[in-house]
Protein backbone atom coordinates (compact mmCIF):
# COMPACT_ATOMS: atom_id res chain seq x y z
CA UNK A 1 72.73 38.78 20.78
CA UNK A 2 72.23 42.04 19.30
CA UNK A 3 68.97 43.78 18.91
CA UNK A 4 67.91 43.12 15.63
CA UNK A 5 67.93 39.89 16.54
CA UNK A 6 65.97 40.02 19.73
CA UNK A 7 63.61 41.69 17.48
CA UNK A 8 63.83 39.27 15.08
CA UNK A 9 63.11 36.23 17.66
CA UNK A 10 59.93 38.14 19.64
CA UNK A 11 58.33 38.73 16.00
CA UNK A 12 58.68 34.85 15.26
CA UNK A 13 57.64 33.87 18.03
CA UNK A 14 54.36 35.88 17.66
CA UNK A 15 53.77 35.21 14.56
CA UNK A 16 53.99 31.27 15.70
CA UNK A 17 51.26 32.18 18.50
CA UNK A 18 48.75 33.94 16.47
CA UNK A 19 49.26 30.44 13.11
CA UNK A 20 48.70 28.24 15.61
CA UNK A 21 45.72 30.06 17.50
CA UNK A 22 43.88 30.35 14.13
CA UNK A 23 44.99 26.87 12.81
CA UNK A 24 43.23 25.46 16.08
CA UNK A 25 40.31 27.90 15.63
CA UNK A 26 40.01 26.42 11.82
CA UNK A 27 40.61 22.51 13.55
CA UNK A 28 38.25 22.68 16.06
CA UNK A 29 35.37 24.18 13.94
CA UNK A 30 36.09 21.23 11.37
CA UNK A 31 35.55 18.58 14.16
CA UNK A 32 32.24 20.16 15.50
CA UNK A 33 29.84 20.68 12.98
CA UNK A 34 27.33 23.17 13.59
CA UNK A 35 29.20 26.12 14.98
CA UNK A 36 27.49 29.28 15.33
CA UNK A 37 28.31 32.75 14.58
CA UNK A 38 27.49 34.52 18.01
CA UNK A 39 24.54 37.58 17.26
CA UNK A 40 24.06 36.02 13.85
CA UNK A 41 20.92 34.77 12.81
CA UNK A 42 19.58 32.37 9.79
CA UNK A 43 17.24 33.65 7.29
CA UNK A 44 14.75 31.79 9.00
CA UNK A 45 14.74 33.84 11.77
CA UNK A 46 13.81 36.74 10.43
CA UNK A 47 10.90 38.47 12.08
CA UNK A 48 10.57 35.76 14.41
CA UNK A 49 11.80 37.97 18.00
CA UNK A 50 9.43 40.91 18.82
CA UNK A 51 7.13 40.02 15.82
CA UNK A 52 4.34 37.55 16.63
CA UNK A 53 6.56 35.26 18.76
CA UNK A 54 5.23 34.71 22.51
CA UNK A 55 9.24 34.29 23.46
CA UNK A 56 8.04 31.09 25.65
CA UNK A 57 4.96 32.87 27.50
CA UNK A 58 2.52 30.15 28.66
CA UNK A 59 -0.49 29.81 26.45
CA UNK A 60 -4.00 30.06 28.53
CA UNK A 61 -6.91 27.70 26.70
CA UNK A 62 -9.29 28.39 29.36
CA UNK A 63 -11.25 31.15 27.80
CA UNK A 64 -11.20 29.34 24.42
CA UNK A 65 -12.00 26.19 26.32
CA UNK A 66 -14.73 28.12 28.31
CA UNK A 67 -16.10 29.79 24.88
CA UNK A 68 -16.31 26.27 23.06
CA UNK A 69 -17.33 23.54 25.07
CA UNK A 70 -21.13 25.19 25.34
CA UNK A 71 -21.72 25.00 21.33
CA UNK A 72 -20.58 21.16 20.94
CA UNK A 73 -22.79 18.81 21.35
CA UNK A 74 -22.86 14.67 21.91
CA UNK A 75 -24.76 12.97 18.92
CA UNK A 76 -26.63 9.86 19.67
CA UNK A 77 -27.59 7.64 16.89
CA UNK A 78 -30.64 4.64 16.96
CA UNK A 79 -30.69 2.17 13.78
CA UNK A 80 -33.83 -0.06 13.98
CA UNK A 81 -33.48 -3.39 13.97
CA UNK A 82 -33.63 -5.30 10.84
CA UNK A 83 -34.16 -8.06 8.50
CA UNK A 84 -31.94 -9.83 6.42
CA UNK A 85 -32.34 -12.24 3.55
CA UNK A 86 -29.18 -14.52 2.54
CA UNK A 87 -30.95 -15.64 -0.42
CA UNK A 88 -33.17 -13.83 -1.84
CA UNK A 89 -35.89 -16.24 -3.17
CA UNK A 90 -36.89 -18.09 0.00
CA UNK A 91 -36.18 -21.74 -0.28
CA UNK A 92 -39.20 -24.35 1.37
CA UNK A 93 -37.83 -25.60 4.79
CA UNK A 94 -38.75 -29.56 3.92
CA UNK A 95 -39.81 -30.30 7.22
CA UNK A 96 -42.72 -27.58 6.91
CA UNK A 97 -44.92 -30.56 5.86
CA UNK A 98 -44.49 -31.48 9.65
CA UNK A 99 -44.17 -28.73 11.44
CA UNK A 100 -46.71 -26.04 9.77
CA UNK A 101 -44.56 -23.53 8.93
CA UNK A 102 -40.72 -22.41 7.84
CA UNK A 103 -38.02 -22.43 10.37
CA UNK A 104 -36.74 -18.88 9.82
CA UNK A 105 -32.99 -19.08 9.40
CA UNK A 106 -33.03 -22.40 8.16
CA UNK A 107 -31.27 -23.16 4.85
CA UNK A 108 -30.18 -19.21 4.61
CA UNK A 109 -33.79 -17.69 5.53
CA UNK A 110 -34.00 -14.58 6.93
CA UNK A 111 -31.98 -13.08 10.20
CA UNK A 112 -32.56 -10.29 11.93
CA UNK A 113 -29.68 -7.67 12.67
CA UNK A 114 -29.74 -6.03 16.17
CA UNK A 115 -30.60 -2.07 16.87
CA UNK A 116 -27.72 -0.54 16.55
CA UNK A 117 -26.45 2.87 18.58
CA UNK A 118 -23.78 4.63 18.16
CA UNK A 119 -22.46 8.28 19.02
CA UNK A 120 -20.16 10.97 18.16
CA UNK A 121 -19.80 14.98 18.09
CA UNK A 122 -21.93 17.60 16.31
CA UNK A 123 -20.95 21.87 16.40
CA UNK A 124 -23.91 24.28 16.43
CA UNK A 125 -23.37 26.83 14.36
CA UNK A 126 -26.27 29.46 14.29
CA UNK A 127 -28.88 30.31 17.35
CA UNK A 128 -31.70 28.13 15.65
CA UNK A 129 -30.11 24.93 15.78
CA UNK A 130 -28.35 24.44 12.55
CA UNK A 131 -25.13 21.35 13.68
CA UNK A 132 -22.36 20.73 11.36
CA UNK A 133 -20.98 16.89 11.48
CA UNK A 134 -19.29 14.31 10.07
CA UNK A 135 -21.53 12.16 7.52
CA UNK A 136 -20.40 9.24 8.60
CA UNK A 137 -21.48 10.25 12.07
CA UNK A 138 -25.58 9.92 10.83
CA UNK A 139 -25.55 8.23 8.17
CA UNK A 140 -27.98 5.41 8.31
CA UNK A 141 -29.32 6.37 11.18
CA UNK A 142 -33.25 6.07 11.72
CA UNK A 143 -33.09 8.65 15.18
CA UNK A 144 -30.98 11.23 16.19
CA UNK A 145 -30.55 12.82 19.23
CA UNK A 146 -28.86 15.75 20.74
CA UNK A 147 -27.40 16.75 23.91
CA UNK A 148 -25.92 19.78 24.68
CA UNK A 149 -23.62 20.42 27.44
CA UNK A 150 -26.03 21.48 29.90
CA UNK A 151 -27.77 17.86 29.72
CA UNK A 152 -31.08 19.16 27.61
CA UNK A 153 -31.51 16.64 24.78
CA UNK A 154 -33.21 17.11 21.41
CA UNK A 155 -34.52 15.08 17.91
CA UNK A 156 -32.71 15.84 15.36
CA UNK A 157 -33.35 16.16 11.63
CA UNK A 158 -31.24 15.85 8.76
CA UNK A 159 -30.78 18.93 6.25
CA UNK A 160 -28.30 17.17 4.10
CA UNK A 161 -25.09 15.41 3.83
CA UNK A 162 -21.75 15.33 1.39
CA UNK A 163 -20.18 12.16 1.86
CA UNK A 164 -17.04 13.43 -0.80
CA UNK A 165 -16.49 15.86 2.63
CA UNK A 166 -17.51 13.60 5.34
CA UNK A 167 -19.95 16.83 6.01
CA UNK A 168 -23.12 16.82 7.28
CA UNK A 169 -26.16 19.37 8.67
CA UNK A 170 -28.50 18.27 11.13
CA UNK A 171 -31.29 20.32 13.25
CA UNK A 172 -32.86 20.54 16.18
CA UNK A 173 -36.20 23.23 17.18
CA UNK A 174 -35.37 25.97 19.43
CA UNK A 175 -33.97 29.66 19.51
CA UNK A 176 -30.86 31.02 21.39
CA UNK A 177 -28.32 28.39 21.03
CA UNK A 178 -24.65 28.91 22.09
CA UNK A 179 -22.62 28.47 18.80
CA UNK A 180 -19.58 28.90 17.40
CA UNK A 181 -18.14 31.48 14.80
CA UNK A 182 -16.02 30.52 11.87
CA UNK A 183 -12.46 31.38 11.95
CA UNK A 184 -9.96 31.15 8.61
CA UNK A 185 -8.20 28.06 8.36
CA UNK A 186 -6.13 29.67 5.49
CA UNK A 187 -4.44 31.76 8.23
CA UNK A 188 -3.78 28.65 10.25
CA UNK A 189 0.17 27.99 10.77
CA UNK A 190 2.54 25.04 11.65
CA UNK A 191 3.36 25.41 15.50
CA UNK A 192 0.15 26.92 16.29
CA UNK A 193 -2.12 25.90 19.44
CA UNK A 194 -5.89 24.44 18.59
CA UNK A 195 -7.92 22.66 20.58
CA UNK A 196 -10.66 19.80 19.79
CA UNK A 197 -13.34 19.37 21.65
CA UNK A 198 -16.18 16.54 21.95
CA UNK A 199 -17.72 13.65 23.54
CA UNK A 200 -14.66 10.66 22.86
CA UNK A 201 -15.34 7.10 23.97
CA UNK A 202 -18.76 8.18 25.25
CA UNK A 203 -17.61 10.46 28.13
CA UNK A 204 -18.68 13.55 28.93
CA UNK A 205 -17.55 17.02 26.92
CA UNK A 206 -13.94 16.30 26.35
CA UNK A 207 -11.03 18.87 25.58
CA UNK A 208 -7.59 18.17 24.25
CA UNK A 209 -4.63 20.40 23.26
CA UNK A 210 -1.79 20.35 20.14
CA UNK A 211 -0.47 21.81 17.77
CA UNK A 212 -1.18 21.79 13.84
CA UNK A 213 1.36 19.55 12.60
CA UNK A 214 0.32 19.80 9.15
CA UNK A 215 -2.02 21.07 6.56
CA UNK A 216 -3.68 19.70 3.07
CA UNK A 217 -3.63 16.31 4.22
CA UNK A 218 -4.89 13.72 2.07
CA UNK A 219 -5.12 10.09 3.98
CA UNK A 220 -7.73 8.37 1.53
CA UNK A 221 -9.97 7.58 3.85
CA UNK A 222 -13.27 9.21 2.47
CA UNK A 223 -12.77 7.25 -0.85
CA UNK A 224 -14.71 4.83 1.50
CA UNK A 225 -17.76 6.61 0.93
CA UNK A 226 -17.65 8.27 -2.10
CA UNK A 227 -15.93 7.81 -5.73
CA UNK A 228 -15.61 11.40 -5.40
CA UNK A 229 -13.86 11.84 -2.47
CA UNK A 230 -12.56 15.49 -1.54
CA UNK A 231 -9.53 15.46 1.16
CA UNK A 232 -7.24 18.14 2.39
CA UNK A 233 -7.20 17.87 6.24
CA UNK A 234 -5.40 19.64 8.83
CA UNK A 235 -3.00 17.37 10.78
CA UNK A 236 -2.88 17.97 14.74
CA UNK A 237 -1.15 15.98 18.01
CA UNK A 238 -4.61 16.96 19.48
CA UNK A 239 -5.95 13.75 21.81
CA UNK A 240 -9.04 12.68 19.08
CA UNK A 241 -10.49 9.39 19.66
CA UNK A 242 -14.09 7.29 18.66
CA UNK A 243 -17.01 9.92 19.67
CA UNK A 244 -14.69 13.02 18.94
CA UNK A 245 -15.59 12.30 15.16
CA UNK A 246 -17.93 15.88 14.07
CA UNK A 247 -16.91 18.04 17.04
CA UNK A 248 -14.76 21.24 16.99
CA UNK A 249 -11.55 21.91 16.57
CA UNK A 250 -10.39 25.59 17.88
CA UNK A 251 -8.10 28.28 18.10
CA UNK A 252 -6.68 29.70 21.30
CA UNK A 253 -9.42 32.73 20.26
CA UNK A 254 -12.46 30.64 20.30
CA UNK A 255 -12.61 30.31 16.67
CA UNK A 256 -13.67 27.10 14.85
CA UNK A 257 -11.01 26.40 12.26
CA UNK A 258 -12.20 22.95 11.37
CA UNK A 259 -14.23 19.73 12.22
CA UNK A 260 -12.52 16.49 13.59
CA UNK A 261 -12.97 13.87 11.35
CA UNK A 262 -10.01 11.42 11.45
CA UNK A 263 -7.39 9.56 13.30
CA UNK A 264 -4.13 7.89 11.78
CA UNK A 265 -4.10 4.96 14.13
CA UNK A 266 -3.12 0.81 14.12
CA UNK A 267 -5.25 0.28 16.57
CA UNK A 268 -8.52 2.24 15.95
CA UNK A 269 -7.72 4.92 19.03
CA UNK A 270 -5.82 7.87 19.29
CA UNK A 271 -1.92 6.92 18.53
CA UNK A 272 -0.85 10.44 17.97
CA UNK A 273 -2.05 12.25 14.89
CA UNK A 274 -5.85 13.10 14.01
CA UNK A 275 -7.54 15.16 11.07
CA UNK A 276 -9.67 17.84 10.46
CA UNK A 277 -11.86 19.62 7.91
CA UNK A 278 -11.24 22.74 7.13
CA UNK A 279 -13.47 25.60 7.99
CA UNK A 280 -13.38 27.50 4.37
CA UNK A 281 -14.48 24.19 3.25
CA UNK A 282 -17.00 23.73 6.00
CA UNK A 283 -18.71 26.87 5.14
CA UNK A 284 -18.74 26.23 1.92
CA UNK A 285 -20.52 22.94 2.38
CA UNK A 286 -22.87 23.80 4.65
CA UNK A 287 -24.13 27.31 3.18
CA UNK A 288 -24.72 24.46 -0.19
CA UNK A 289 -26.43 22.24 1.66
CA UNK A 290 -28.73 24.80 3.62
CA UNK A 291 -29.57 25.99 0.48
CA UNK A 292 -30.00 24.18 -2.34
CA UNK A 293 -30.02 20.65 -0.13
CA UNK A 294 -27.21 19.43 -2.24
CA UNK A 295 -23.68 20.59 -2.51
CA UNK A 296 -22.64 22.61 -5.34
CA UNK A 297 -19.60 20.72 -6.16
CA UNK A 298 -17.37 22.90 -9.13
CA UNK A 299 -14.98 20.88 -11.06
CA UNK A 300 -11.93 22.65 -13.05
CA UNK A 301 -11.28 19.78 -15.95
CA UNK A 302 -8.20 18.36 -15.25
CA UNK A 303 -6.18 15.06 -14.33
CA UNK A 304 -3.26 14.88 -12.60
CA UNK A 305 -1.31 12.34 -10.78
CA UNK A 306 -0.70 11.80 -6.51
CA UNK A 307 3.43 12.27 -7.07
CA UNK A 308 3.88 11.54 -3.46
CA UNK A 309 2.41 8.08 -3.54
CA UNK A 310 3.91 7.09 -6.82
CA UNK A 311 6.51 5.05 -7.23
CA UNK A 312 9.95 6.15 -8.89
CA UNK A 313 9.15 3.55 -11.91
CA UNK A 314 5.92 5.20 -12.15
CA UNK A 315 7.37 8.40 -12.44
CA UNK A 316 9.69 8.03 -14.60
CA UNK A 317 7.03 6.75 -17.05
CA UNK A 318 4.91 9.60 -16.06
CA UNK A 319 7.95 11.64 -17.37
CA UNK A 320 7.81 10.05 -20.48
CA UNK A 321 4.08 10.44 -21.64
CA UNK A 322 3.97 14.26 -20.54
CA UNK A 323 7.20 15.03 -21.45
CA UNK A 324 8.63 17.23 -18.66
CA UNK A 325 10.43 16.11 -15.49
CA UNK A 326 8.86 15.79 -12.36
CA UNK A 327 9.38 17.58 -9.38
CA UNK A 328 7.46 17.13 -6.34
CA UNK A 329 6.08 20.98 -4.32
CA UNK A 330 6.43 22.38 -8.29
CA UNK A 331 2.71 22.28 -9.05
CA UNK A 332 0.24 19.70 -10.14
CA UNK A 333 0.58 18.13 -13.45
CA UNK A 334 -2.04 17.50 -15.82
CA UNK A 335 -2.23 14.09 -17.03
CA UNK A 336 -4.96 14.83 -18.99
CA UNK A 337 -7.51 17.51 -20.26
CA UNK A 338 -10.83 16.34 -21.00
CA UNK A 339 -12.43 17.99 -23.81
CA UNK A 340 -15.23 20.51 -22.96
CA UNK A 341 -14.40 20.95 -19.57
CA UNK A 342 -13.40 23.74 -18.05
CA UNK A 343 -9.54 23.60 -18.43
CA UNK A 344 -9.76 22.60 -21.52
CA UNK A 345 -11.69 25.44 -22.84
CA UNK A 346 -9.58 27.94 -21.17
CA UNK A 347 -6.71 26.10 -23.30
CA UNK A 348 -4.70 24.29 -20.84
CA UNK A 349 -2.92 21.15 -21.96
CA UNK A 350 -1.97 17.60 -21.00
CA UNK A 351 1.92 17.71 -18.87
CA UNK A 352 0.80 21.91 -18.16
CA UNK A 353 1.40 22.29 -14.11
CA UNK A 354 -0.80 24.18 -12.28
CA UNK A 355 0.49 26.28 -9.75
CA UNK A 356 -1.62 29.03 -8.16
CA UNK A 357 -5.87 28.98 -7.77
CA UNK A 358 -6.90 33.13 -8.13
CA UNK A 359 -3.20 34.03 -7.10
CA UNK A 360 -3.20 30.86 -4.23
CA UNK A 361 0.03 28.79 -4.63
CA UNK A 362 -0.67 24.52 -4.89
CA UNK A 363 1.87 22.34 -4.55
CA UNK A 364 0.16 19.15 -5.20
CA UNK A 365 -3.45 17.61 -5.14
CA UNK A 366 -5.01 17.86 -2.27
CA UNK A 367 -4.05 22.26 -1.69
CA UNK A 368 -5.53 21.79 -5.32
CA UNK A 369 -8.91 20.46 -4.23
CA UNK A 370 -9.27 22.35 -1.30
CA UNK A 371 -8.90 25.73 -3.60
CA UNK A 372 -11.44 24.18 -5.56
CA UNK A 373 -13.88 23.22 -3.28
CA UNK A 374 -14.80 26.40 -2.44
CA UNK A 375 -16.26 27.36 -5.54
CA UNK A 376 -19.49 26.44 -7.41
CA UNK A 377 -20.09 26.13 -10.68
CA UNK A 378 -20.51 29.47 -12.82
CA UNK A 379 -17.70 31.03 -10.67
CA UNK A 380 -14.79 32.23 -12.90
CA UNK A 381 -11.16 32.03 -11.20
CA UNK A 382 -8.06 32.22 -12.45
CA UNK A 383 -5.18 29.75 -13.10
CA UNK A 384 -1.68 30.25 -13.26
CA UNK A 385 0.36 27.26 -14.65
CA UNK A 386 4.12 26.52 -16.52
CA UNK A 387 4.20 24.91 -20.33
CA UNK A 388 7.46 25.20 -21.04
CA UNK A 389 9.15 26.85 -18.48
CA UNK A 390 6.91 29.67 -19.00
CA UNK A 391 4.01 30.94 -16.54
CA UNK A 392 0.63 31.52 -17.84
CA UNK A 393 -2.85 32.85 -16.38
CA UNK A 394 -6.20 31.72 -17.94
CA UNK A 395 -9.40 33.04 -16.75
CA UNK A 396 -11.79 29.65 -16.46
CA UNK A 397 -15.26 29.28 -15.66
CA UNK A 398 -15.73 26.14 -13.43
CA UNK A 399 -18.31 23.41 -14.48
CA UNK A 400 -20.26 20.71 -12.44
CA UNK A 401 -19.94 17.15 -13.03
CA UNK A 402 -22.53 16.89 -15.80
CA UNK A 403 -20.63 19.73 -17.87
CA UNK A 404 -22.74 22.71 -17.11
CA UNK A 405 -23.11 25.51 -14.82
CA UNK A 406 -26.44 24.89 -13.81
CA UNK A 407 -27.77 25.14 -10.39
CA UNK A 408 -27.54 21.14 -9.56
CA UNK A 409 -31.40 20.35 -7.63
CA UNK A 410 -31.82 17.51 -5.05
CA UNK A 411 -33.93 14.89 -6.50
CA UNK A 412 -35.33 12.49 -4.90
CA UNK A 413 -33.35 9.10 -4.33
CA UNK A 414 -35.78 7.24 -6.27
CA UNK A 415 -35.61 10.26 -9.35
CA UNK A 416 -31.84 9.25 -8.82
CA UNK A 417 -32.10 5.42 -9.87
CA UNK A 418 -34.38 6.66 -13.36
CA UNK A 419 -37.27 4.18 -14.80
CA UNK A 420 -40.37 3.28 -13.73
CA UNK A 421 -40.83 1.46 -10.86
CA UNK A 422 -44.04 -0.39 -9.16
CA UNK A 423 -45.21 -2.37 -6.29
CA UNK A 424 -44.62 -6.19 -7.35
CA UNK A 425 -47.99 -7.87 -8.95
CA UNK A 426 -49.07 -10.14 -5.70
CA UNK A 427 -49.82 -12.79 -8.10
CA UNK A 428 -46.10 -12.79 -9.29
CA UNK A 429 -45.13 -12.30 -5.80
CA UNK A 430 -46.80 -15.27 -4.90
CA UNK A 431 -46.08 -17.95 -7.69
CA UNK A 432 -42.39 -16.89 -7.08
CA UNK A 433 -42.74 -17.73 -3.04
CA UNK A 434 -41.95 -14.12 -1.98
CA UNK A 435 -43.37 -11.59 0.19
CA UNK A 436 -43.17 -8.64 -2.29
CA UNK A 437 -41.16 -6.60 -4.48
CA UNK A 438 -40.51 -3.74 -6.56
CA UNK A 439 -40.87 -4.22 -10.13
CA UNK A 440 -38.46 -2.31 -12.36
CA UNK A 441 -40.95 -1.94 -15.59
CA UNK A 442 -38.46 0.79 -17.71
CA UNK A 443 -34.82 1.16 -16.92
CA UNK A 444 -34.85 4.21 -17.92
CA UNK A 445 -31.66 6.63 -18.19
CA UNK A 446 -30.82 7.07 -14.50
CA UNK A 447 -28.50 5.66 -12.34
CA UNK A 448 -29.89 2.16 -12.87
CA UNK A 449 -29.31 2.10 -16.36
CA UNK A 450 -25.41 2.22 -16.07
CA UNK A 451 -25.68 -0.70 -13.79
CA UNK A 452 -26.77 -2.67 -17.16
CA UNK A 453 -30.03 -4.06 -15.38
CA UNK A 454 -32.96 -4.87 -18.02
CA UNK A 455 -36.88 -4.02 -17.61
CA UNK A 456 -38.99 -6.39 -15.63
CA UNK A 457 -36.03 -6.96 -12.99
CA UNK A 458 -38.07 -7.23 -9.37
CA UNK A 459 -36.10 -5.73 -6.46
CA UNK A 460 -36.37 -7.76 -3.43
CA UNK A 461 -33.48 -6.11 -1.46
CA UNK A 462 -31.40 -3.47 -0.78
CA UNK A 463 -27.91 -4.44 0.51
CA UNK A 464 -29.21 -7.74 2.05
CA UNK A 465 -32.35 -6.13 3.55
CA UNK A 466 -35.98 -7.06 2.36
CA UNK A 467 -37.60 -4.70 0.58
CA UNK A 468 -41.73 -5.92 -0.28
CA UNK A 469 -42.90 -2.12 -1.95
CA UNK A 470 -41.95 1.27 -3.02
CA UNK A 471 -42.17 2.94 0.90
CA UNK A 472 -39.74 0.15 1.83
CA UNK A 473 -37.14 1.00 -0.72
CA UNK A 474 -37.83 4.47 -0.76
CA UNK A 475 -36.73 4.10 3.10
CA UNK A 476 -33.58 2.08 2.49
CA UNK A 477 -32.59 4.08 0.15
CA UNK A 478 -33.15 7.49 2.26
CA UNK A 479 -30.56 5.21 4.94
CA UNK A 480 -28.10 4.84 2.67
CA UNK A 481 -28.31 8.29 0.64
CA UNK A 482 -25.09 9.32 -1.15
CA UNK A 483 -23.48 5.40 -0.46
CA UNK A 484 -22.53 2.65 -2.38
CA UNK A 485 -25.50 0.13 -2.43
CA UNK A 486 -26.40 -3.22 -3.66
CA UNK A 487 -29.58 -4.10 -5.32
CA UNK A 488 -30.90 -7.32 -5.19
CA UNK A 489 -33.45 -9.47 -6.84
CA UNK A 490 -34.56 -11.82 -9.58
CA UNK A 491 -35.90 -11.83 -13.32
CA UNK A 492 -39.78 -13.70 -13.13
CA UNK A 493 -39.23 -16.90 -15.21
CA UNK A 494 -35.31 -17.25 -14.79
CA UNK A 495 -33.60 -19.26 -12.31
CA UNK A 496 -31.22 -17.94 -9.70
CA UNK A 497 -31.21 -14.23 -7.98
CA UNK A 498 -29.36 -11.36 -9.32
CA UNK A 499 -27.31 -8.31 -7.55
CA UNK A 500 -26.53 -4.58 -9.47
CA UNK A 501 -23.91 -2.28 -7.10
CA UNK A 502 -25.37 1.20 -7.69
CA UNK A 503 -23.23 4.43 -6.02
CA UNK A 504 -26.82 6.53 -4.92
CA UNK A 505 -23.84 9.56 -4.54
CA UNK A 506 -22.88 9.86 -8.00
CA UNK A 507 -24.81 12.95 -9.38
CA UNK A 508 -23.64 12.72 -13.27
């Protein structure tokens, strides 16, 4: 064999080596997906080493811990024990000829409901006692009282309350209270440490750790308590159970970033996710409520449609009326523009998505409301939205519910319900077998007159409860401020008892 073809051989044979290394190489990275580049890095990564990453350092929440516990506080609620008629026009026990008198519950007379007491969390936020909680914490309550973490106990008053929030503000008398200062929930991210802190399933102070596993959360449940509900929550894996509802939830600085409000459980206790309020819509709130004793609730004009609950029949038919094809994470879509409101003013149109609040990307309803929500009526912002493909900005001054941007005053609950109102004649009160009422003489135009009720309807109750004058309803209806209520009663001269559902929240 000569030398060329030595030469010839040793080339093949390396040329054989090196195919059959790299068709392996090829082979093998086909049959395991996922191979990675060695010192390569995903977009993802960018920034993350050396730039705000803790490259697995242990977290310390005692000092936060330490900071917070002091300025939350256990909230102890008393309702008073009442009575409750099942009809109400009593009905004659007939064996009163015998015995004297009517046998109470007999044939649907009155019962009494039990004192109730309940308890959850509260946050003070200033040195003079101001506490932010949830609403559905006091409401209804005829005491409450306040214990701070050093065991002193106070009354408590209540400022106001937003039941569209689930926000409250109570008070208690004294100076130098611990409290906590407002952090930015804006700058809250995914991944990052918080921890909630209050008085769960009546122990003492209580503090659990997580992580925020989400932001602008909307789980319905405040549509329980208001037609006007307002929801964009943060998500945690923080331990929140009954009794943590009000109290704080924290950042590893000491910061609150929002109040506890919700869990998302089958069984009524923690089962691994809970839900907060924002702080920049706490503040918000609560500076409203302080004062002007109302919230000053701004409202842009526009409809739009929940895309991630809708179904993909719904959608499509969505797609149909607004012309455009729907993209969840694009924007909200109007679904309608009512005239003279805001929106519609600043000339947005129906099927128009919405996509930044004053330069603030939303992908969907609740981001949307939570932009809003911070505002008041009078404020001027500006929206960015797509009609056609193309991006706009209009410059749009928000409105309140009743179309104006007037400062919006707390009347009275019985200013509320309109008309003019009396103590029952005791004449009528008698010939009709009752013990009193309130006699609705005008209608008038408040909230009673969209519940269709005529003049000379008597009130005898107020969701099941007697009422016999105007201190007695002006007291239920101070219990059940900004909920849903029933109203019942009769007409003098008509047979059988009448009941009006009146929402004492609704402020249009």
């Amino acid at each position: 064999m000569n030398f060329k073809s030595i030469l010839a051989v040793v080339a093949i044979s390396a040329g054989t080596a090196v195919a059959s290394v790299w068709g392996y190489g090829k082979y093998v990275e086909h049959q395991h997906a996922g191979v990675q580049e060695a010192g390569k890095l995903p977009v993802n990564y960018a920034g993350f080493f050396g730039n705000g990453s803790n490259n697995g350092a242990i977290v310390d929440f005692t000092p936060a811990a330490t900071t917070g516990t002091p300025a939350v506080v256990h909230i102890k609620t008393k309702t008073k024990a009442r009575q409750v008629n099942n009809n109400n026009r009593k009905q004659r026990n007939p064996f009163s000829d015998l015995f004297g008198d009517d046998l109470g519950d007999f044939f649907g007379g009155p019962r009494v409901i039990p004192e109730q007491l309940a308890s959850g969390s509260g946050v003070l936020i200033t040195d003079d006692g101001y506490i932010v909680t949830n609403n559905h914490v006091i409401d209804g309550a005829d005491e409450i009282n306040v214990t701070l973490a050093n065991k002193k106990s106070y009354k408590a008053s209540v400022i106001g309350a937003d039941p569209s929030s689930d926000l409250a503000v109570i008070k208690i008398e004294g100076k130098g209270f611990p409290y906590l200062v407002y952090g930015n929930s804006d700058e809250l991210k995914l991944g990052q440490w918080v921890l909630a802190i209050g008085y769960p399933l009546t122990l003492d102070v209580t503090v659990t750790a997580g992580i925020v596993s989400a932001k602008s959360r909307s789980i319905g449940i405040n549509g329980r308590q208001s037609q006007t509900p307002v929801e964009s929550f943060i998500q945690t894996d923080a331990a929140v159970n009954p009794g943590n509802s009000g109290g704080a939830l924290i950042n590893t600085a000491g910061e609150l970033v929002g109040i506890n409000s919700a869990i998302a459980s089958p069984t009524g206790s923690y089962a691994g996710y809970s839900y907060a309020i924002p702080v920049n819509i706490v503040k918000k709130i609560v500076t409203d409520i302080v004062k002007f004793g109302t919230v000053q609730r701004a409202y842009i004009g526009i409809q739009y449609a929940p895309l991630e609950n809708m179904s993909d029949d719904d959608k499509r038919q969505l797609e149909k009326e607004l012309g455009v094809s729907l993209r969840e994470g694009e924007g909200v879509y109007a679904t309608a523009i009512p005239a003279g409101g805001a929106a519609a003013i600043a000339g947005l149109k129906k099927g128009d998505i919405v996509t930044k609040i004053n330069g603030v990307p939303v992908t969907n309803g609740p981001e949307l409301q939570e932009q809003v929500a911070r505002y008041k009526p009078g404020d001027k912002i500006n929206i960015t939205y797509k009609r056609g493909g193309k991006e706009n900005t209009a410059s749009v001054t928000l409105k309140n519910k009743a179309g104006n941007t007037d400062v919006v005053k707390n009347s009275s609950l019985i200013e509320k319900l309109g008309g003019t109102l009396e103590n029952l004649d005791k004449k009528v009160a008698q010939a009709n077998e009752i013990a009193g009422g309130v006699l609705v003489k005008k209608v008038g135009d408040g909230i009673l007159k969209k519940s269709r009720m005529q003049d000379g309807f008597v009130i005898t109750g107020v969701n099941g409860k007697e009422v016999k004058n105007l201190d007695e309803l002006k007291e239920l209806l101070s219990v059940y401020k900004g909920s849903n209520i029933r109203l019942d009663g009769f007409y003098p001269g008509f047979e059988g008892s009448y009941t009006y559902p009146l929402n004492l929240g609704d402020d249009n």
